[in-house]
C-alpha atoms as a PDB file:
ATOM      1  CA  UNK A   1     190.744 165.251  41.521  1.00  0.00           C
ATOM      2  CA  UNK A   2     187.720 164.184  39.758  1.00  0.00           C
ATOM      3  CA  UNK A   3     187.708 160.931  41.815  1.00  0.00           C
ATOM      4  CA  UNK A   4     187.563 163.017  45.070  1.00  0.00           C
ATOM      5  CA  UNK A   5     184.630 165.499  43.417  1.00  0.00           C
ATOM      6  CA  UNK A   6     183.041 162.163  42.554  1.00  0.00           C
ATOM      7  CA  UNK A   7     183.499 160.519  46.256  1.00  0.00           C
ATOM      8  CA  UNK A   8     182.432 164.318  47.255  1.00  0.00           C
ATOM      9  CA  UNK A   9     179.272 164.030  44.969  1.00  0.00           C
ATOM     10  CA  UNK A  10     178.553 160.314  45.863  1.00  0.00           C
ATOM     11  CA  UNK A  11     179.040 161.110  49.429  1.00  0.00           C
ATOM     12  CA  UNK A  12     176.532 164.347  49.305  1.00  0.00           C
ATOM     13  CA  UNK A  13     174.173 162.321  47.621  1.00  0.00           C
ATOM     14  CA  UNK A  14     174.197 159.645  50.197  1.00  0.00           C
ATOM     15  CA  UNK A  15     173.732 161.567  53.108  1.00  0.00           C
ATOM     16  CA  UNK A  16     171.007 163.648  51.549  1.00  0.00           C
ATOM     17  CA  UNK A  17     169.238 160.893  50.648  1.00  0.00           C
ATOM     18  CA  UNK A  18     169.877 159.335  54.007  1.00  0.00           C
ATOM     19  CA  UNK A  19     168.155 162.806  55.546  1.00  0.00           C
ATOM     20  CA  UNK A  20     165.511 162.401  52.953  1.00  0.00           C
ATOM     21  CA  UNK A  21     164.669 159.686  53.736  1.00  0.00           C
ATOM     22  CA  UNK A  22     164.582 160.063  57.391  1.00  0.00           C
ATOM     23  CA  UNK A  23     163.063 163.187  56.745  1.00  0.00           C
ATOM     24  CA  UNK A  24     160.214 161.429  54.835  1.00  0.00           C
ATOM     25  CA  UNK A  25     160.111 158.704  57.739  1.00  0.00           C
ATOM     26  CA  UNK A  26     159.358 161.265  60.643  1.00  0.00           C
ATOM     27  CA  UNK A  27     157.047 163.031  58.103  1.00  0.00           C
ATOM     28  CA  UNK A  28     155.020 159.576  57.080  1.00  0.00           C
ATOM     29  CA  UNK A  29     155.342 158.623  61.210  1.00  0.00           C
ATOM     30  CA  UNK A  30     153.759 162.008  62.101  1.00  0.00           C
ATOM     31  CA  UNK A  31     151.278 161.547  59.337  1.00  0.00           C
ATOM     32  CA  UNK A  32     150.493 158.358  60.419  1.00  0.00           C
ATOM     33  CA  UNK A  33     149.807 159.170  64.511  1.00  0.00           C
ATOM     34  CA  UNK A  34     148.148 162.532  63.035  1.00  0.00           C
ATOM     35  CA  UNK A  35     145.467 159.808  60.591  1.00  0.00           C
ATOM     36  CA  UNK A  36     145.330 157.900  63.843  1.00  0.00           C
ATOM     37  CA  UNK A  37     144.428 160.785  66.151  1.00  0.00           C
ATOM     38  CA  UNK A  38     141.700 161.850  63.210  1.00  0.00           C
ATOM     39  CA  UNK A  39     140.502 158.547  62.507  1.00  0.00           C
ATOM     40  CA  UNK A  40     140.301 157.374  66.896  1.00  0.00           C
ATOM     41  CA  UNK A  41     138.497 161.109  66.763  1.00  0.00           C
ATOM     42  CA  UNK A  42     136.167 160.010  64.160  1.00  0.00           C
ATOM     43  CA  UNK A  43     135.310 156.512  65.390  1.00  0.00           C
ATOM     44  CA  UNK A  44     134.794 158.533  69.407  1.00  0.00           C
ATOM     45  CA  UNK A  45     132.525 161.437  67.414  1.00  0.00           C
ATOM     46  CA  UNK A  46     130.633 158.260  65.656  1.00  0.00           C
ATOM     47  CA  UNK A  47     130.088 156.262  68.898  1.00  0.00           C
ATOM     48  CA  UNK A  48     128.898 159.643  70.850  1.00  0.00           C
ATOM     49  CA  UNK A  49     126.229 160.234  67.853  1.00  0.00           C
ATOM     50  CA  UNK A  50     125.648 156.555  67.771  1.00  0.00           C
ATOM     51  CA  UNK A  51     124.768 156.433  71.988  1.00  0.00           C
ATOM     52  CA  UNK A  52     122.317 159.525  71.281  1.00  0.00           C
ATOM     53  CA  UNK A  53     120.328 158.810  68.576  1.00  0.00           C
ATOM     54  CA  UNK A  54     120.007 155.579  70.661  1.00  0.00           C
ATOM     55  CA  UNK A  55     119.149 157.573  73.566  1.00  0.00           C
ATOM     56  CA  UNK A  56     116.522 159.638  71.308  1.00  0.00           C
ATOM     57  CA  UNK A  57     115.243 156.521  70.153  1.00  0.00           C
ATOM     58  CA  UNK A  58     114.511 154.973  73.751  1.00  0.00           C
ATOM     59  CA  UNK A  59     113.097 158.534  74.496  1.00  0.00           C
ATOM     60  CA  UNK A  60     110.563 158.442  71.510  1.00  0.00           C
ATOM     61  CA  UNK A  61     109.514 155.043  71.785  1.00  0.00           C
ATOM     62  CA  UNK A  62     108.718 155.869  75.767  1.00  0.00           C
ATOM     63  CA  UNK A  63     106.926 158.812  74.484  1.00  0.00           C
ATOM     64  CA  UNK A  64     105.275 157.198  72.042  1.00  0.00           C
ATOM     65  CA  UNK A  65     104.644 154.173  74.332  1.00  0.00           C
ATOM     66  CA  UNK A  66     102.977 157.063  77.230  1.00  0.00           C
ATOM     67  CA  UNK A  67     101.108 159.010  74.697  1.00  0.00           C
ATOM     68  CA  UNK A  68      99.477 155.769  73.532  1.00  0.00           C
ATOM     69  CA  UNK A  69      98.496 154.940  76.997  1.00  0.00           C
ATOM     70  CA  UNK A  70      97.188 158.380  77.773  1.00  0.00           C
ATOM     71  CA  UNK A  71      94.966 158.339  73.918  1.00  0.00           C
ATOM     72  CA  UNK A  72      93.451 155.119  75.191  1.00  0.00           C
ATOM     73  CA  UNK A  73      92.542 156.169  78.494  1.00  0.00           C
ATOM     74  CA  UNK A  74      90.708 159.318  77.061  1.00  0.00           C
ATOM     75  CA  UNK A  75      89.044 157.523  74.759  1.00  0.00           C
ATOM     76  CA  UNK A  76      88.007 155.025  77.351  1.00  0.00           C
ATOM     77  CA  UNK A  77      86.606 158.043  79.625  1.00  0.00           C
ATOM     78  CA  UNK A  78      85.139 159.943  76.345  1.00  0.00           C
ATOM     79  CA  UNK A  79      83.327 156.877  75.650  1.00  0.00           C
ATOM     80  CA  UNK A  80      82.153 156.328  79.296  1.00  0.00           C
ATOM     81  CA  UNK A  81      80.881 159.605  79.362  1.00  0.00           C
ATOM     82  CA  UNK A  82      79.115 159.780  75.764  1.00  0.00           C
ATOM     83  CA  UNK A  83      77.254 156.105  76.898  1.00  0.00           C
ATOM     84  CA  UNK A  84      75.895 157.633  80.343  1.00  0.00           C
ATOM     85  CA  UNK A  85      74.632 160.234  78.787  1.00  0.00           C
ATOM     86  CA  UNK A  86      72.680 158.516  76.536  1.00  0.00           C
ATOM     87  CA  UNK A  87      71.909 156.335  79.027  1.00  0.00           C
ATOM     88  CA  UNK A  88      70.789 159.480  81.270  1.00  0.00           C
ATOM     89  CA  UNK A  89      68.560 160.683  77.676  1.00  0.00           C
ATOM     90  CA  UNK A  90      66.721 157.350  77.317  1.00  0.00           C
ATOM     91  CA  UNK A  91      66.243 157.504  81.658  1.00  0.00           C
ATOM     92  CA  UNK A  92      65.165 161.236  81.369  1.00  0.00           C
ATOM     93  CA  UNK A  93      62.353 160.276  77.726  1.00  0.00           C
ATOM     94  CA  UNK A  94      61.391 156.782  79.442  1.00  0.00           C
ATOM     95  CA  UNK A  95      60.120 158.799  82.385  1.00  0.00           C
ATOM     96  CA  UNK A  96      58.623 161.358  80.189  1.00  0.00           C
ATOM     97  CA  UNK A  97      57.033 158.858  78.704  1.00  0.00           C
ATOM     98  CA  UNK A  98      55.207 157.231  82.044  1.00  0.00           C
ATOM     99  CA  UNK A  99      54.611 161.016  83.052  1.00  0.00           C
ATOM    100  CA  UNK A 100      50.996 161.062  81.817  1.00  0.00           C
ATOM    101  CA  UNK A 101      47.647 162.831  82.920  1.00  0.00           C
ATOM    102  CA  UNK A 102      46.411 160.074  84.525  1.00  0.00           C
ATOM    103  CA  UNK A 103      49.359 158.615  86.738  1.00  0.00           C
ATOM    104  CA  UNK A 104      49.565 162.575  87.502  1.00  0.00           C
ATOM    105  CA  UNK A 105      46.066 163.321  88.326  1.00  0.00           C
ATOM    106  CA  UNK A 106      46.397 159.684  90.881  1.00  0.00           C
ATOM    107  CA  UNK A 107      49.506 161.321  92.055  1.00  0.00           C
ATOM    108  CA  UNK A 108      48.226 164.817  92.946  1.00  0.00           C
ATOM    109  CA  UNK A 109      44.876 163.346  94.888  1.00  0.00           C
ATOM    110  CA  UNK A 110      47.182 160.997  97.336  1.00  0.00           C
ATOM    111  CA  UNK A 111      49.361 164.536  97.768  1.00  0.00           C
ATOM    112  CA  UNK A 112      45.969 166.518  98.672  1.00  0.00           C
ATOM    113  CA  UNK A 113      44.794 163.778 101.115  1.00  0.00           C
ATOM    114  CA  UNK A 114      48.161 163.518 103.029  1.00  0.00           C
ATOM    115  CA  UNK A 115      47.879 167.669 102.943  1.00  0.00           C
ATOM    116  CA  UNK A 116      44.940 167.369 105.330  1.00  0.00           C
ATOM    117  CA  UNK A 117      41.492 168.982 104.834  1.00  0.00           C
ATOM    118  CA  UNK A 118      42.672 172.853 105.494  1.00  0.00           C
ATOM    119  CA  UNK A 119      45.527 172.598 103.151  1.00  0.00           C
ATOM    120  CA  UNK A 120      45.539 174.841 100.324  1.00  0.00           C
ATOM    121  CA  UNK A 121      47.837 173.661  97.194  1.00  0.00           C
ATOM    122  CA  UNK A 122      49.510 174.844  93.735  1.00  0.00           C
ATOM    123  CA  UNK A 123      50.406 172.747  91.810  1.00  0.00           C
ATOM    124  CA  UNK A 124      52.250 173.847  88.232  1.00  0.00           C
ATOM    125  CA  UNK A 125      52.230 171.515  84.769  1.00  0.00           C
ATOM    126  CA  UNK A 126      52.863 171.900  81.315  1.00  0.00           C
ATOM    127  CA  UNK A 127      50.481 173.799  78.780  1.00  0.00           C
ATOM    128  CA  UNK A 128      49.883 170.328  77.139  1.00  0.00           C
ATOM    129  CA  UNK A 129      48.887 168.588  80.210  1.00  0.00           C
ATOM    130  CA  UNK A 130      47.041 171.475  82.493  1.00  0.00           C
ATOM    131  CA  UNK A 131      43.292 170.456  80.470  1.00  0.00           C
ATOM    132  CA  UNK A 132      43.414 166.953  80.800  1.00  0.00           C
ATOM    133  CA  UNK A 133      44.485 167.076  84.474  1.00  0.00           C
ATOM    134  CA  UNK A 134      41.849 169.270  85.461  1.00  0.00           C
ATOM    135  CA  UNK A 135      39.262 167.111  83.497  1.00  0.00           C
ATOM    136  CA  UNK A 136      40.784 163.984  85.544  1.00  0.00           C
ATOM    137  CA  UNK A 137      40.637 165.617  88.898  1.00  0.00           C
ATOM    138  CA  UNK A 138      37.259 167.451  88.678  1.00  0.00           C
ATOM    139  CA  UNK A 139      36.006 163.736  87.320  1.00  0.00           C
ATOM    140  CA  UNK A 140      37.735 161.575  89.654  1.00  0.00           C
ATOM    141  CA  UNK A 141      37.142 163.510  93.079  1.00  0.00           C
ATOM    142  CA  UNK A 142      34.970 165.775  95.066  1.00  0.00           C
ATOM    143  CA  UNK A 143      34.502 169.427  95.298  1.00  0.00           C
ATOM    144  CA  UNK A 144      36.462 170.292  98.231  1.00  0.00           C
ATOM    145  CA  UNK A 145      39.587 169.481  95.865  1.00  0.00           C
ATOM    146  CA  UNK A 146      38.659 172.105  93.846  1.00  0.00           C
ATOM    147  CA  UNK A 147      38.492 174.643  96.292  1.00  0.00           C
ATOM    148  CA  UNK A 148      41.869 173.188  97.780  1.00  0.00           C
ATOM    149  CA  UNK A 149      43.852 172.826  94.722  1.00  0.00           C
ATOM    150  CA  UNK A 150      44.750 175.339  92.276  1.00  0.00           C
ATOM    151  CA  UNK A 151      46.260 174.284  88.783  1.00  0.00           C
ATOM    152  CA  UNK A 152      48.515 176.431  86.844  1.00  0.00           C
ATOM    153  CA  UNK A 153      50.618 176.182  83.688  1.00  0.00           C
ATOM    154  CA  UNK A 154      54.000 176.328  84.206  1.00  0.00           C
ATOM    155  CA  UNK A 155      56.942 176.500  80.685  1.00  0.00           C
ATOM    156  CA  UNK A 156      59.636 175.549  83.657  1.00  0.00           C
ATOM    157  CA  UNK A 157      57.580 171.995  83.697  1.00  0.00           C
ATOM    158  CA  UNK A 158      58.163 169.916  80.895  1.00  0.00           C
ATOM    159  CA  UNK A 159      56.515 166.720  82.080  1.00  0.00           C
ATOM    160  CA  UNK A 160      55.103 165.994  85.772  1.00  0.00           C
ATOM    161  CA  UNK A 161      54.388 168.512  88.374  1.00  0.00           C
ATOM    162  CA  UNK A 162      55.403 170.626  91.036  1.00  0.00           C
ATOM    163  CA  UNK A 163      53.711 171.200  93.970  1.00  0.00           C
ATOM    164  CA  UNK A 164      53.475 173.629  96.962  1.00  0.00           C
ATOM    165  CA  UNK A 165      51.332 175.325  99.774  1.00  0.00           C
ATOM    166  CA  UNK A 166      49.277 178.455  98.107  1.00  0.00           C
ATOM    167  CA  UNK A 167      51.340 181.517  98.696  1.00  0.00           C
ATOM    168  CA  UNK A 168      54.750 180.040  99.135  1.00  0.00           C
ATOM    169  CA  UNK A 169      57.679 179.868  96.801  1.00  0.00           C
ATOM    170  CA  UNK A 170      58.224 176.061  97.581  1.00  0.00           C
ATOM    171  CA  UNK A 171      57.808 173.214  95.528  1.00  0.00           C
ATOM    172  CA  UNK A 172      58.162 169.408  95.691  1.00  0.00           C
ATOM    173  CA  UNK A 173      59.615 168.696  92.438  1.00  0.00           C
ATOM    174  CA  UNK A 174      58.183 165.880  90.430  1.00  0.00           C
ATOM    175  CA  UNK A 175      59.476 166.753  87.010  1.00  0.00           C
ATOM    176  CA  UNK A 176      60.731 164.498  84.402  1.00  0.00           C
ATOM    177  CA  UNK A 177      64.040 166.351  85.091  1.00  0.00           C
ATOM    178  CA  UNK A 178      64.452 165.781  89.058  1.00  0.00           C
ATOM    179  CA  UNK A 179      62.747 162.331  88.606  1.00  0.00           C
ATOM    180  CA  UNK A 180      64.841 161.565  86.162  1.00  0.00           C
ATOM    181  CA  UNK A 181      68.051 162.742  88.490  1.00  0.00           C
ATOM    182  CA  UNK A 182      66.957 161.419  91.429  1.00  0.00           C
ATOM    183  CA  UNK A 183      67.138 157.926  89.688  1.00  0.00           C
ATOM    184  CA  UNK A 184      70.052 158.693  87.594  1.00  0.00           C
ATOM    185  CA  UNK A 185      71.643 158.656  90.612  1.00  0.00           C
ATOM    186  CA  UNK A 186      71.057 154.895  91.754  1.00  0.00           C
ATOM    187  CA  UNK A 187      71.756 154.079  88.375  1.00  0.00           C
ATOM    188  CA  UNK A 188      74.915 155.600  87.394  1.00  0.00           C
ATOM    189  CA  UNK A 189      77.033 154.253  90.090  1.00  0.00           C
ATOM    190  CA  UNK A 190      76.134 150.703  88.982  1.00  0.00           C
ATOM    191  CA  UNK A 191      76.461 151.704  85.638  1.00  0.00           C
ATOM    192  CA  UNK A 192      80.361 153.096  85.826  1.00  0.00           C
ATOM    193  CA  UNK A 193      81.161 149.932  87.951  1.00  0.00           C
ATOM    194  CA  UNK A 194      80.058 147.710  84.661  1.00  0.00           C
ATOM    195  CA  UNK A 195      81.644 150.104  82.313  1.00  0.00           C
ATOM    196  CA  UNK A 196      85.279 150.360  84.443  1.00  0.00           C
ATOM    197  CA  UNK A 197      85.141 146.355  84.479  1.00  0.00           C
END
């Protein structure tokens, strides 16, 4: 009887072991395709981060590229506009400059004799300028201008004159300012073609 309890035993033993160890084999299989399925997982959640931060990249270097652009362009206009207007400042004092008594004194005696005799005229300067003028014009023509022309100071005028008909509101601007404007104009077109090539 012992050799039958010891078939008994060796035959338990070797089908438990068989089960154990096809137990262990479907467990090891499963734990396999289940570190498979994790690690394919892994590698597809790598690649996905991989393809954005390539994507986020592209996107900041395009950004970067565009916002580069756009800095250079306003500091292309900024400069533009910061060189005509010193351009416009030297225009505006270089005309200042030429504005003087005299060439304003010739300038207001061709005005009266294109007026005609009967015309009577204003004509509004500076504080600075007003005694000098009238020195000029009293010196340099007859009476009748006197009686034709009258002379006041004007703070509106900073250099030059404007002048009008006695007893209207309208003048014929020859300021430093509208001079200065009137010319800027000619100028600055030529001026932005040079700068834009």
């Amino acid at each position: 009887m012992d050799v039958k309890l010891d078939k008994l035993i060796d035959k338990i033993k070797s089908e438990g072991i068989q089960q154990a160890e096809q137990e262990s084999g479907h467990i090891l299989q499963k734990a396999k395709k289940e570190a498979d399925q994790i690690i394919a997982a892994a590698k597809k959640e790598a690649e996905t981060i991989i393809t954005r931060a390539k994507e986020e990249a592209e996107k900041l270097q395009i950004s970067g590229k565009s916002a580069l652009k756009q800095a250079e362009r306003d500091a292309v206009l900024v400069t533009k506009e910061k060189l005509i207007k010193v351009l416009d400042s030297v225009l505006k004092k270089q005309v200042s400059n030429e504005l003087k008594p005299g060439l304003l004194a010739d300038l207001i005696q061709k005005m009266v004799d294109h007026a005609g005799d009967d015309a009577k005229l204003k004509v509004l300067v500076n504080q600075q300028d007003i005694k000098e003028l009238e020195k000029l014009l009293l010196a340099s023509t007859n009476k009748a201008l006197v009686d034709t022309v009258e002379i006041k100071a004007d703070r509106g005028v900073s250099k030059g004159f404007r002048i009008g008909k006695k007893g209207e509101n309208v003048y014929y601007d020859f300021t430093d300012d509208s001079i200065a404007e009137f010319l800027r104009e000619f100028l600055n077109p030529s001026i932005k073609n040079m700068l834009s090539e």
